[in-house]
PDB file of N, CA and C in Angstrom:
ATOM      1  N   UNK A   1      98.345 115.551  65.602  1.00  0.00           N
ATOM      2  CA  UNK A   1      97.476 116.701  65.711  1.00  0.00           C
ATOM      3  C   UNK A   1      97.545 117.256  67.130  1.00  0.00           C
ATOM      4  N   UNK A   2      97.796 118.556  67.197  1.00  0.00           N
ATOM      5  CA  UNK A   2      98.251 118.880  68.780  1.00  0.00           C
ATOM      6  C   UNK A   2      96.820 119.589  69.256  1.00  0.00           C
ATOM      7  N   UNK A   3      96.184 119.267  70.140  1.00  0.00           N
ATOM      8  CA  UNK A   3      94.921 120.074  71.212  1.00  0.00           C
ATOM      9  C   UNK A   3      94.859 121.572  71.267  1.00  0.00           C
ATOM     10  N   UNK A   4      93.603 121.876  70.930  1.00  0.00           N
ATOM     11  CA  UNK A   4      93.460 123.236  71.205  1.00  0.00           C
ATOM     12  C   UNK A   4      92.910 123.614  72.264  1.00  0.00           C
ATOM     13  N   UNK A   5      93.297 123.580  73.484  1.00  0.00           N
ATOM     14  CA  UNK A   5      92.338 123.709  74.545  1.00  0.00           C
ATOM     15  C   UNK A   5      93.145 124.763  75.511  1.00  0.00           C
ATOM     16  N   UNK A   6      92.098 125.673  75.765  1.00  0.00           N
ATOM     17  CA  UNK A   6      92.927 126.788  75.958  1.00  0.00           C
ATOM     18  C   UNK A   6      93.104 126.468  77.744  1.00  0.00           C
ATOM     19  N   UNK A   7      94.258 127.243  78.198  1.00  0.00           N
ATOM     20  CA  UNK A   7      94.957 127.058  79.690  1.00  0.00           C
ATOM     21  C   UNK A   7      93.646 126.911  80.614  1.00  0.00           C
ATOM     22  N   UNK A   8      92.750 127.869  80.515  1.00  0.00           N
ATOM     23  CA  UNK A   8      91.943 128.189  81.274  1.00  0.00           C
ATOM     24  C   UNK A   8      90.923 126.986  81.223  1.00  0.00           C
ATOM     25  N   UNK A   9      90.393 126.036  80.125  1.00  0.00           N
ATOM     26  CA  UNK A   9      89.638 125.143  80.103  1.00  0.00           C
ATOM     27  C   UNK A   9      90.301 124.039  80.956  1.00  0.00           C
ATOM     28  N   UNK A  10      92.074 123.781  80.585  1.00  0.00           N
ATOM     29  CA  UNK A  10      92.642 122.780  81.259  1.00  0.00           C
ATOM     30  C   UNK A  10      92.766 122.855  82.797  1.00  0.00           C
ATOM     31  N   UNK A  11      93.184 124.368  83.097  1.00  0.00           N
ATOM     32  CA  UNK A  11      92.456 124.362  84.632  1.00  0.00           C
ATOM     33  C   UNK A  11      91.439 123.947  85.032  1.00  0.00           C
ATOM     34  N   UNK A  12      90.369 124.529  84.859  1.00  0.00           N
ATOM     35  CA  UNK A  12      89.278 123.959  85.047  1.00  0.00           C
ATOM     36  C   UNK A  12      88.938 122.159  84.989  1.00  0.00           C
ATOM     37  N   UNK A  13      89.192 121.851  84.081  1.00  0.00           N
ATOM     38  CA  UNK A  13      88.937 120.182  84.105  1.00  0.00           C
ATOM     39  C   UNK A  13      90.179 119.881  85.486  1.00  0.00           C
ATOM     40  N   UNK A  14      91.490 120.286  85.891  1.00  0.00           N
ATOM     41  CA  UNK A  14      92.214 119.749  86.204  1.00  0.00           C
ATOM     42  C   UNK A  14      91.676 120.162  88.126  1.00  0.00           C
ATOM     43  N   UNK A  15      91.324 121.121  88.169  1.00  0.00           N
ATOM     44  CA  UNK A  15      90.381 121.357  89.273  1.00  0.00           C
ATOM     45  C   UNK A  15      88.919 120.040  89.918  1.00  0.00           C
ATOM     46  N   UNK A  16      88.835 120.444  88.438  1.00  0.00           N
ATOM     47  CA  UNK A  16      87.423 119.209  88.387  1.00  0.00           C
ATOM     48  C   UNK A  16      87.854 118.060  89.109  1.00  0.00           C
ATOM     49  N   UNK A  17      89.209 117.302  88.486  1.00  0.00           N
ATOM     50  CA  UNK A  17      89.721 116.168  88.648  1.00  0.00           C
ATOM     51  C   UNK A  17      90.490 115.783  89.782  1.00  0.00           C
ATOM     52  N   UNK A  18      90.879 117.100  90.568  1.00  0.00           N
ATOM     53  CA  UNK A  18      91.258 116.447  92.235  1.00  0.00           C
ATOM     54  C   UNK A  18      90.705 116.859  92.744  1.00  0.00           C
ATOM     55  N   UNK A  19      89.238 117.556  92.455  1.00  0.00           N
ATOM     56  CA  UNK A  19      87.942 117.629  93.477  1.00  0.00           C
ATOM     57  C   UNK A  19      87.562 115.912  93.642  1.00  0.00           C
ATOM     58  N   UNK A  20      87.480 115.113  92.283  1.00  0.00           N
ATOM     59  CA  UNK A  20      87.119 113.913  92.085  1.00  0.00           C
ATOM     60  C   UNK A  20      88.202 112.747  93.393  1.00  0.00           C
ATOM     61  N   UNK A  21      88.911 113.316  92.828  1.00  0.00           N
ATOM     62  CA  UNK A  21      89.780 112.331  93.542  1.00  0.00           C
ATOM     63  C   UNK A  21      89.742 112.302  94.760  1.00  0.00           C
ATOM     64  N   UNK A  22      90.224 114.100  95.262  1.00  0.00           N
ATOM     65  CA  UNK A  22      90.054 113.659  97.069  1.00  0.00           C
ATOM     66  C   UNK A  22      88.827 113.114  97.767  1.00  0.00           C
ATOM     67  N   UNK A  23      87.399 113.743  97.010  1.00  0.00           N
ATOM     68  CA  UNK A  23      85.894 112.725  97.271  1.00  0.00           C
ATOM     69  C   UNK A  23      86.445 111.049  96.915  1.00  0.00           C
ATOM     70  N   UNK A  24      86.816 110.918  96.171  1.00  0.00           N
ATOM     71  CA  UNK A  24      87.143 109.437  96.025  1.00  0.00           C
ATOM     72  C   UNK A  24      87.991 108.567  96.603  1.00  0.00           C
ATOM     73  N   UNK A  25      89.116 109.604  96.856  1.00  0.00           N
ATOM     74  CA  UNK A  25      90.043 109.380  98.865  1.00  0.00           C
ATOM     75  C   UNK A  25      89.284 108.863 100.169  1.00  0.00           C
ATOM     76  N   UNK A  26      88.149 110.035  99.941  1.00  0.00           N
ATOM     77  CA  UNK A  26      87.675 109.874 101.283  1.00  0.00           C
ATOM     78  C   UNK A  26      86.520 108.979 101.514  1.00  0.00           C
ATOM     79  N   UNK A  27      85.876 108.019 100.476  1.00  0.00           N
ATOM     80  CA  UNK A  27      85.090 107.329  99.938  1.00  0.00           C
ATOM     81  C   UNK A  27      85.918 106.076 100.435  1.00  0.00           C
ATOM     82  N   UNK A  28      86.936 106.412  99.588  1.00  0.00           N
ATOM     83  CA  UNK A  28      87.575 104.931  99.892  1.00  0.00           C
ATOM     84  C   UNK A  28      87.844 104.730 101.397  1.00  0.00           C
ATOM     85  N   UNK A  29      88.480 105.582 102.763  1.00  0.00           N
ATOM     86  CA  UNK A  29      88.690 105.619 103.658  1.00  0.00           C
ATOM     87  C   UNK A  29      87.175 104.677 104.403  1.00  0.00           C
ATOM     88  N   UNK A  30      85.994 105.327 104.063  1.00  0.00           N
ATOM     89  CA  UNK A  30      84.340 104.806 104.317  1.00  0.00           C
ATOM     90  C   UNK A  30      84.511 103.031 104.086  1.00  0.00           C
ATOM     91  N   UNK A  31      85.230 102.966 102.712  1.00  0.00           N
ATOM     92  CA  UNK A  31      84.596 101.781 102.457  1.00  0.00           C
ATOM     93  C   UNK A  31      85.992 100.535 102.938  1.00  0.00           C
ATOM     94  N   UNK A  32      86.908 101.122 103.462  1.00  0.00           N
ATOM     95  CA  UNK A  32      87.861 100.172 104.748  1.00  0.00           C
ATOM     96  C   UNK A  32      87.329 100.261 105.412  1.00  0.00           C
ATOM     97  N   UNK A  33      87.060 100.908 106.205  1.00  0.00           N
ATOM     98  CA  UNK A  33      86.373 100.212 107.311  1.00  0.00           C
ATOM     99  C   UNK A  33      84.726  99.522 107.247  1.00  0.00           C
ATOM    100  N   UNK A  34      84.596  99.557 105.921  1.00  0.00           N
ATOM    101  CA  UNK A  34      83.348  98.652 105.909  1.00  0.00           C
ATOM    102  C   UNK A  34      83.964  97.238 105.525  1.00  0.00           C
ATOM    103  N   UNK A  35      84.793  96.955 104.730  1.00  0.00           N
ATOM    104  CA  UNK A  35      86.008  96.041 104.892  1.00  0.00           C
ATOM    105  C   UNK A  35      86.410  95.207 105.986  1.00  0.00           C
ATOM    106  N   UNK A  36      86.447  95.954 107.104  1.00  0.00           N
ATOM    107  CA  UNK A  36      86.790  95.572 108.511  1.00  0.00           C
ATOM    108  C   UNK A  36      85.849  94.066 108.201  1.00  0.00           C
ATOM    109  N   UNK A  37      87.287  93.041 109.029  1.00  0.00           N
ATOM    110  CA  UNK A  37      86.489  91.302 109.112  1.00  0.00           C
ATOM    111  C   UNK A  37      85.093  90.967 110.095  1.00  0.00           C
ATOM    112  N   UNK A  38      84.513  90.916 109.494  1.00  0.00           N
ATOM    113  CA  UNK A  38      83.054  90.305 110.193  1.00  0.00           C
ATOM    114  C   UNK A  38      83.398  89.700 111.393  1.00  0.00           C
ATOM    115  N   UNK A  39      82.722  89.972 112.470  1.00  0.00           N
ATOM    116  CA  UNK A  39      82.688  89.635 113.957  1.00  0.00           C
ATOM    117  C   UNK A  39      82.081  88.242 113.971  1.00  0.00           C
ATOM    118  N   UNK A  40      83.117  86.874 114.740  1.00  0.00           N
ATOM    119  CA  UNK A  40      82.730  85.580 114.515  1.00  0.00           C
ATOM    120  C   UNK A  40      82.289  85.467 115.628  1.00  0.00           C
ATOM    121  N   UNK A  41      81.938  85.756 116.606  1.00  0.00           N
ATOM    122  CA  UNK A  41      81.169  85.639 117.524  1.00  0.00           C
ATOM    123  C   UNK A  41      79.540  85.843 117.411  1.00  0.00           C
ATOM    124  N   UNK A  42      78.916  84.050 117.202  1.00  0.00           N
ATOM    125  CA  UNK A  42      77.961  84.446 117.033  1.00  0.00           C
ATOM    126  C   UNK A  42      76.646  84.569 118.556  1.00  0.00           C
ATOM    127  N   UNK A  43      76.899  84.424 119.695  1.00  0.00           N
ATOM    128  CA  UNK A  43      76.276  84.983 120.202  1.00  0.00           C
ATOM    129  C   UNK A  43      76.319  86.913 120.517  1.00  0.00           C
ATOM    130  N   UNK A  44      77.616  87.548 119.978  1.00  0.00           N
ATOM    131  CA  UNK A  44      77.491  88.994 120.017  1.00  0.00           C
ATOM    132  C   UNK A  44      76.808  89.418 119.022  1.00  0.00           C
ATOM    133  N   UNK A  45      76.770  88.506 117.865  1.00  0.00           N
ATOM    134  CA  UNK A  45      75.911  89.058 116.503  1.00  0.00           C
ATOM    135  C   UNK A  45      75.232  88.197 116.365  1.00  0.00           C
ATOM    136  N   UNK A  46      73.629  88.255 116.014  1.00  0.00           N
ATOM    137  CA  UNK A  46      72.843  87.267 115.669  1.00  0.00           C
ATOM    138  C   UNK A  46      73.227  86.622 114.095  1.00  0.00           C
ATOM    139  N   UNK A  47      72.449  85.313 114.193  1.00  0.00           N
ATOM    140  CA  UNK A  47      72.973  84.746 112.494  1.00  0.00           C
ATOM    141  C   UNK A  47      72.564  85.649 111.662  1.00  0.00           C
ATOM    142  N   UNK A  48      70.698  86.181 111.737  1.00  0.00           N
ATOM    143  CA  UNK A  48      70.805  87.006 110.492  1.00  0.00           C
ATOM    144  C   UNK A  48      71.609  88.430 110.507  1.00  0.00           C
ATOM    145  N   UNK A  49      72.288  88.856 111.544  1.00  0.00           N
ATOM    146  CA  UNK A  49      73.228  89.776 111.561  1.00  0.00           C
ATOM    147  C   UNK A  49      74.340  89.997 111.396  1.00  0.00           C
ATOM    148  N   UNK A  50      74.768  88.763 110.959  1.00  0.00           N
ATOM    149  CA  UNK A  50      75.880  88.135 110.642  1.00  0.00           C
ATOM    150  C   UNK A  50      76.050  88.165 109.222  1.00  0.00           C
ATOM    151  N   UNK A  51      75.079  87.168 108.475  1.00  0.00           N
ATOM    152  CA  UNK A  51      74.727  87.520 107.292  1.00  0.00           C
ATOM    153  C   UNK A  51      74.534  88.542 106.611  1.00  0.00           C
ATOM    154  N   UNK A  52      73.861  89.327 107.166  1.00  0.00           N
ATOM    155  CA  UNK A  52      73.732  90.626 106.570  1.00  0.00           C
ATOM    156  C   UNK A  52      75.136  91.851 106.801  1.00  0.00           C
ATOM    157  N   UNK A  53      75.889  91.514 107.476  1.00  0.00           N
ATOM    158  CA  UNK A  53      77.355  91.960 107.784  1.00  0.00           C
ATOM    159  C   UNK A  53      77.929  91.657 106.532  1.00  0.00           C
ATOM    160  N   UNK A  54      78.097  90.011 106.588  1.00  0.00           N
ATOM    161  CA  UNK A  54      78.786  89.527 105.290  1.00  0.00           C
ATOM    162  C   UNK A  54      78.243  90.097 103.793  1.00  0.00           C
ATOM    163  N   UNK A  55      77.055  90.199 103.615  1.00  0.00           N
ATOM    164  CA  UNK A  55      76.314  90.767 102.039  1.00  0.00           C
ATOM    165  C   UNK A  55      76.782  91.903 101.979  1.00  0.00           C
ATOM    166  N   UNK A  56      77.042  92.853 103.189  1.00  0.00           N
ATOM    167  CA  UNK A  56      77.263  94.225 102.884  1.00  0.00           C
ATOM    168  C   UNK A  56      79.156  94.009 102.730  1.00  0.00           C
ATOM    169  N   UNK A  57      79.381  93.231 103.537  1.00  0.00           N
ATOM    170  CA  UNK A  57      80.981  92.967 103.089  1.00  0.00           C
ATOM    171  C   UNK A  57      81.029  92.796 101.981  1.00  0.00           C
ATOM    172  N   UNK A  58      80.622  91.931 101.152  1.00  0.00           N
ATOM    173  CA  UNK A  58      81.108  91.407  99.714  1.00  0.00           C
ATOM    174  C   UNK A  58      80.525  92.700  98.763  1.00  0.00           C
ATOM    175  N   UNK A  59      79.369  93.325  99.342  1.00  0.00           N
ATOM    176  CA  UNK A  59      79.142  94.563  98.299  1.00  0.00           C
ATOM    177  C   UNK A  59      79.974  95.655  98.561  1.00  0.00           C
ATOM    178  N   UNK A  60      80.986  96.084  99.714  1.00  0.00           N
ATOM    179  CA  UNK A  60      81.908  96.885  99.745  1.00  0.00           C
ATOM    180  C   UNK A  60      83.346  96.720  98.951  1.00  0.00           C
ATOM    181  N   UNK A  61      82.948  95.312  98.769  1.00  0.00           N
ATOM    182  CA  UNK A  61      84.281  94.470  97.896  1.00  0.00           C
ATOM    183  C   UNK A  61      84.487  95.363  96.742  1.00  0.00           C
ATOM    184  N   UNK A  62      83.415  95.019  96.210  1.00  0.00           N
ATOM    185  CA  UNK A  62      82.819  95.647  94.568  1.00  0.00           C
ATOM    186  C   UNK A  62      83.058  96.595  94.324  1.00  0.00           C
ATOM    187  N   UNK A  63      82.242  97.443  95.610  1.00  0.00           N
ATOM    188  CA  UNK A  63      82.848  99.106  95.814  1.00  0.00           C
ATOM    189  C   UNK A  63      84.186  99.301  95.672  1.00  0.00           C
ATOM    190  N   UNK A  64      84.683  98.502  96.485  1.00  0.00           N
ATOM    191  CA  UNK A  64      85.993  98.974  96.739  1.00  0.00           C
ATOM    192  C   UNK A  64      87.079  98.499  94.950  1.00  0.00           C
ATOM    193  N   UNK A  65      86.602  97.541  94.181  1.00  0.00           N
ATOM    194  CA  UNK A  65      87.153  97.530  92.797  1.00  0.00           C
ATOM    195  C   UNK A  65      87.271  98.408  92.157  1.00  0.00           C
ATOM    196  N   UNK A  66      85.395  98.909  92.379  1.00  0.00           N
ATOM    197  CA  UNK A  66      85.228 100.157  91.656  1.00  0.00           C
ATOM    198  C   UNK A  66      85.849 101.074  91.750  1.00  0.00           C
ATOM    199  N   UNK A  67      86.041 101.441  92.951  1.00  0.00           N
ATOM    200  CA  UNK A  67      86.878 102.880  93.779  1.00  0.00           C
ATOM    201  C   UNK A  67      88.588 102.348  92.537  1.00  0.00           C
ATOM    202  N   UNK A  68      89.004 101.110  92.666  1.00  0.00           N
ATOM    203  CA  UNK A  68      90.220 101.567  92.085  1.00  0.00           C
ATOM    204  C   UNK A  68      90.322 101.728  90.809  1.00  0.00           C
ATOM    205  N   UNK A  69      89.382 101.340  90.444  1.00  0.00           N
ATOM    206  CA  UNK A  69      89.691 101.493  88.719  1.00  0.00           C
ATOM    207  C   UNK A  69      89.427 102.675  88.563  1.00  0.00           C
ATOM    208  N   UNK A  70      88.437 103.570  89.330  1.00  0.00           N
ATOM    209  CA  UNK A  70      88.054 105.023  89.719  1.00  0.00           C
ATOM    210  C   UNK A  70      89.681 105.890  89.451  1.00  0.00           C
ATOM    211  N   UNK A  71      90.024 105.614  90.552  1.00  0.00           N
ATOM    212  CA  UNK A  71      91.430 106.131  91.313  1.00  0.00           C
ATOM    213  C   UNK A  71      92.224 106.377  90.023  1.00  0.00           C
ATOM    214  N   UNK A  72      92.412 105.066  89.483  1.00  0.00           N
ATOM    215  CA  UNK A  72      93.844 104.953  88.602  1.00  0.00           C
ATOM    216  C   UNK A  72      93.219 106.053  87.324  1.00  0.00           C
ATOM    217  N   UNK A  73      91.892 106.064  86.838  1.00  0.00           N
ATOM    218  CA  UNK A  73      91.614 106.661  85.896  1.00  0.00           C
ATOM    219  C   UNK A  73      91.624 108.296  86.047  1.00  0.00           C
ATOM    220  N   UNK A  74      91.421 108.991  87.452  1.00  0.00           N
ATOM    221  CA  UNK A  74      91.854 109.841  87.619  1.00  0.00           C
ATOM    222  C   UNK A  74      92.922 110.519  87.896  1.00  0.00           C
ATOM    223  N   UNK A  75      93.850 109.372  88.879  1.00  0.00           N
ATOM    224  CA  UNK A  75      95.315 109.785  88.392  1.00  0.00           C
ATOM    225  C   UNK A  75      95.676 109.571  86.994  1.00  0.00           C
ATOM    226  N   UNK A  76      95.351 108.965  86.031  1.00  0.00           N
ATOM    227  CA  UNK A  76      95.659 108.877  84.805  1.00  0.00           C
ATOM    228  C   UNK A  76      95.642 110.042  83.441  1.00  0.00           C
ATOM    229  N   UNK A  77      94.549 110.416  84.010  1.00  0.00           N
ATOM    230  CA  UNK A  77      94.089 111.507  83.510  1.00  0.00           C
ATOM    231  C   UNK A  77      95.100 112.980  83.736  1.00  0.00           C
ATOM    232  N   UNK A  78      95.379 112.762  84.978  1.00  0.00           N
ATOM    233  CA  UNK A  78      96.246 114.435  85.769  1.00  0.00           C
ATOM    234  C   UNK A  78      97.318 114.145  85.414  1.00  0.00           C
ATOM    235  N   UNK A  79      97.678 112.470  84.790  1.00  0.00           N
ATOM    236  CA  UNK A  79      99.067 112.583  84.145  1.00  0.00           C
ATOM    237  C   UNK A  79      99.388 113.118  82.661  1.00  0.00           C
ATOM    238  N   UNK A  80      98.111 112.725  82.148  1.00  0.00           N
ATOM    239  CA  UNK A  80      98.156 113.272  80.835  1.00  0.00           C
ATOM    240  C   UNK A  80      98.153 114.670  80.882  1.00  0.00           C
ATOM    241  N   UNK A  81      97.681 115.347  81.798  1.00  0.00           N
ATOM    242  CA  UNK A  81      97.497 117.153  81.676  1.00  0.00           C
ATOM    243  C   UNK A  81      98.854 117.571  81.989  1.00  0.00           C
ATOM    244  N   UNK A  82      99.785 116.845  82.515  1.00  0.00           N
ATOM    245  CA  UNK A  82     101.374 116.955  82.787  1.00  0.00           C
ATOM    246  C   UNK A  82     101.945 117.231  81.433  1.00  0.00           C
ATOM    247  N   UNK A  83     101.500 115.643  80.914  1.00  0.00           N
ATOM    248  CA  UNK A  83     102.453 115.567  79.810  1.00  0.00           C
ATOM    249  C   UNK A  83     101.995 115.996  78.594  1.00  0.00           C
ATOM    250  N   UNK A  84     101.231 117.034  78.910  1.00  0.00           N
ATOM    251  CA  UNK A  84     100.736 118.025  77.696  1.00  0.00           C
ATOM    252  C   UNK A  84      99.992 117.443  76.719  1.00  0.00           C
ATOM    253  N   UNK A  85      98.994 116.102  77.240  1.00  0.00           N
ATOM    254  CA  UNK A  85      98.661 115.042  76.041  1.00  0.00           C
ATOM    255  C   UNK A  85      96.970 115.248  76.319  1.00  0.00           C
ATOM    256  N   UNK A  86      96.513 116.102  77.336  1.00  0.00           N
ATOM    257  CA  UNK A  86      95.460 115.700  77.996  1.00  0.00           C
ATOM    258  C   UNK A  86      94.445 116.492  76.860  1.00  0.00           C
ATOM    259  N   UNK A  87      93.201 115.197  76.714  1.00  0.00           N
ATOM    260  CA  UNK A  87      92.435 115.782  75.755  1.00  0.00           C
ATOM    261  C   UNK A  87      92.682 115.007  74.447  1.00  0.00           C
ATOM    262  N   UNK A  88      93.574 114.507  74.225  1.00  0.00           N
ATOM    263  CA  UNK A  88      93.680 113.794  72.618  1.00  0.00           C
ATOM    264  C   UNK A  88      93.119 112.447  72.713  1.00  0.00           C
ATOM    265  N   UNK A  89      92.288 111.722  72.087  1.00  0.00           N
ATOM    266  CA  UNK A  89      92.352 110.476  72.342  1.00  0.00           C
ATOM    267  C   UNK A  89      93.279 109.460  72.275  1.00  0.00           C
ATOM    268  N   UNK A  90      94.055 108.122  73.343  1.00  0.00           N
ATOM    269  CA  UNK A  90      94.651 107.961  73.003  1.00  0.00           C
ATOM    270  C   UNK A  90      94.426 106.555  72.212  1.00  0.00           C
ATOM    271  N   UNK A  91      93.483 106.142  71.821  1.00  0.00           N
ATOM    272  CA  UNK A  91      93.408 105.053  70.449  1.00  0.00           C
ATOM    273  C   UNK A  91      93.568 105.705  69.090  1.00  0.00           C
ATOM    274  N   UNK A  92      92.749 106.970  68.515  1.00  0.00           N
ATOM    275  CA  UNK A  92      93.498 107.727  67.361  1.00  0.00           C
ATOM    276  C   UNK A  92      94.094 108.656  67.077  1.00  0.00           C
ATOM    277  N   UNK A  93      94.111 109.517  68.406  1.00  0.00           N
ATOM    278  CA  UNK A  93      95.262 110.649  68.399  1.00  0.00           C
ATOM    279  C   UNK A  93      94.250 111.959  68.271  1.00  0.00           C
ATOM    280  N   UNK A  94      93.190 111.517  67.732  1.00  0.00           N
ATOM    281  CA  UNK A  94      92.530 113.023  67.516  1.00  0.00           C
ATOM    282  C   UNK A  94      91.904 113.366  68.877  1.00  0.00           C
ATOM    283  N   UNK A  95      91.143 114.873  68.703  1.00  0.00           N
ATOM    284  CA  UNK A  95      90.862 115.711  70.083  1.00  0.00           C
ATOM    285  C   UNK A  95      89.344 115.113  70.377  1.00  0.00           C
ATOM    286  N   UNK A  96      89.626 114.830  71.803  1.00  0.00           N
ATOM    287  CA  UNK A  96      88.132 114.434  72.513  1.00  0.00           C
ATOM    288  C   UNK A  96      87.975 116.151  72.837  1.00  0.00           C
ATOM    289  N   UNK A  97      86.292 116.251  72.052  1.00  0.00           N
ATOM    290  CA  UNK A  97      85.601 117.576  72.645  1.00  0.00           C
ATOM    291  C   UNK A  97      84.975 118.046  73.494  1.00  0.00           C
ATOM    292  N   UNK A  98      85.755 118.891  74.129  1.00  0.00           N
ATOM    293  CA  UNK A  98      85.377 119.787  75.826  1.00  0.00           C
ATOM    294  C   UNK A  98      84.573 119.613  76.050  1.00  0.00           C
ATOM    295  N   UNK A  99      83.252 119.411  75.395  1.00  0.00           N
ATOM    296  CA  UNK A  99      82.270 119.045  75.923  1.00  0.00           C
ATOM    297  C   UNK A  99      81.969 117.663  76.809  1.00  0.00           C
ATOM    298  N   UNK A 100      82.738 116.765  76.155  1.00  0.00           N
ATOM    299  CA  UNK A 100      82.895 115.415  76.340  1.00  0.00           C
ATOM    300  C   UNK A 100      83.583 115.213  77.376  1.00  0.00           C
ATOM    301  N   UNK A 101      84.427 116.332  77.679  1.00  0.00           N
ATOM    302  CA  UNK A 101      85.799 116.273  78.902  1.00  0.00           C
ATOM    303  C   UNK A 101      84.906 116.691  79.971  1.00  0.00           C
ATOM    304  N   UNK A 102      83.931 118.103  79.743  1.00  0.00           N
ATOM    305  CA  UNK A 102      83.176 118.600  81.300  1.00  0.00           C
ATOM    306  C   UNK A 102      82.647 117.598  81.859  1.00  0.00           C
ATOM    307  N   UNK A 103      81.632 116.418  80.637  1.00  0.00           N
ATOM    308  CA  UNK A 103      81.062 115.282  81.816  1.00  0.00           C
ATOM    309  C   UNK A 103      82.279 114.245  81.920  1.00  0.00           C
ATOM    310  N   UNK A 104      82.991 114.036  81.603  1.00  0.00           N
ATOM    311  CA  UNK A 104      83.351 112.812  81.429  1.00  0.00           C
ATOM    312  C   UNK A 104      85.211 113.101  81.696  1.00  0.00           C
ATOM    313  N   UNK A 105      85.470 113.621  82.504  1.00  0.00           N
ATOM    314  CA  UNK A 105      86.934 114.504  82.380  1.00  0.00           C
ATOM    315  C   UNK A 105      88.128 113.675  82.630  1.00  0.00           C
ATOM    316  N   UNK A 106      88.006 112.524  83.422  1.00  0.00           N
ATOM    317  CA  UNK A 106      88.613 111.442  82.866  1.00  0.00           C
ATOM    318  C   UNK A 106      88.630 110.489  81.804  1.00  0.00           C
ATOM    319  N   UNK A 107      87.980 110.739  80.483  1.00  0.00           N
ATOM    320  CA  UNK A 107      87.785 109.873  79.271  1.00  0.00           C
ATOM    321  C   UNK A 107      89.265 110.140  78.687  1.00  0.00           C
ATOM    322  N   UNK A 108      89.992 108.805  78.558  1.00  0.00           N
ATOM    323  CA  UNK A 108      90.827 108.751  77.597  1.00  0.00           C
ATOM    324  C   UNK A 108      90.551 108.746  76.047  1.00  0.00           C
ATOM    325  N   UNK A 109      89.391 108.937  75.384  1.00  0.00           N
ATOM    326  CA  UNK A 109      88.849 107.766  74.330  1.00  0.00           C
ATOM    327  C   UNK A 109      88.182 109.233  73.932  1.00  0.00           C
ATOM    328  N   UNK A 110      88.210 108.903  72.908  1.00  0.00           N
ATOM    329  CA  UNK A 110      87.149 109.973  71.862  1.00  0.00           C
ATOM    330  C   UNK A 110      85.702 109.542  71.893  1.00  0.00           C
ATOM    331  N   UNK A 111      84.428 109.939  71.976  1.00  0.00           N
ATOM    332  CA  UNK A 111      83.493 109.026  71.563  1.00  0.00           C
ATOM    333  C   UNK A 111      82.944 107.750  70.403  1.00  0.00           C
ATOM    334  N   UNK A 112      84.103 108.278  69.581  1.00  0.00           N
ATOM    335  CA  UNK A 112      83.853 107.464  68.237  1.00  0.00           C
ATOM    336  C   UNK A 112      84.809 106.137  68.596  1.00  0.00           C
ATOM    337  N   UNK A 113      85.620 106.436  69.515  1.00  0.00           N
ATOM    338  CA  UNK A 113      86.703 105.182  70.012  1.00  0.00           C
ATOM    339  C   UNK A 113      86.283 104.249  70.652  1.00  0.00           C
ATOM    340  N   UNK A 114      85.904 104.950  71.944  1.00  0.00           N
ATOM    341  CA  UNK A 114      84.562 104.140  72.913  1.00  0.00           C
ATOM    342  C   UNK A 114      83.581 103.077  72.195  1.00  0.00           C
ATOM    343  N   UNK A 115      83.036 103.513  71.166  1.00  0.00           N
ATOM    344  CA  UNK A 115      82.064 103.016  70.440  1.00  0.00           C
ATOM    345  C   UNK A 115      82.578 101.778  69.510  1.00  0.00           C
TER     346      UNK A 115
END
């Protein structure tokens, strides 16, 4: 079943989607250097400052997972609008609806797929 989605909608989402990305570039840039190795010197940093260095380290970790699974799903997405596929679901082939694409404009998945 081939997509009916007219040029002008696919612009638009495809706009949408490296607005996403370069915010998500520059997100990620934030969260290296929150990355940066905790300072072992503990008279320059107090212990509980230390600690609290490290908690925010391991929660930039997370971030930083998140950020890639982020990444790949939006380059994933701008590949499908290449290869003329963007918009179909790809577990049954049928069309995820525009509506579904404005919030969600990286969804590979139809809603009924997801589910």
């Amino acid at each position: 079943m081939k997509h009916q989605r007219t040029t002008d909608q696919i612009i638009e989402i495809r706009v949408e989607l490296e607005r996403q990305l370069v915010r998500l570039e520059q997100s990620m840039k934030v969260t290296d250097e929150a990355l940066q190795t905790v300072e072992l010197d503990q008279a320059a940093v107090g212990r509980l400052s230390r600690m609290d260095s490290l908690q925010n380290q391991s929660v930039s970790k997370g971030l930083r997972e998140r950020e890639v699974v982020r990444l790949s799903q939006l380059r994933d997405a701008i590949g499908r609008i290449e290869k003329g596929v963007f918009g179909m679901c790809t577990v049954c082939g049928g069309e995820i609806p525009y509506e579904r694409l404005l919030v969600f404009p990286e969804a590979p998945e139809c809603a009924d797929c997801v589910s």
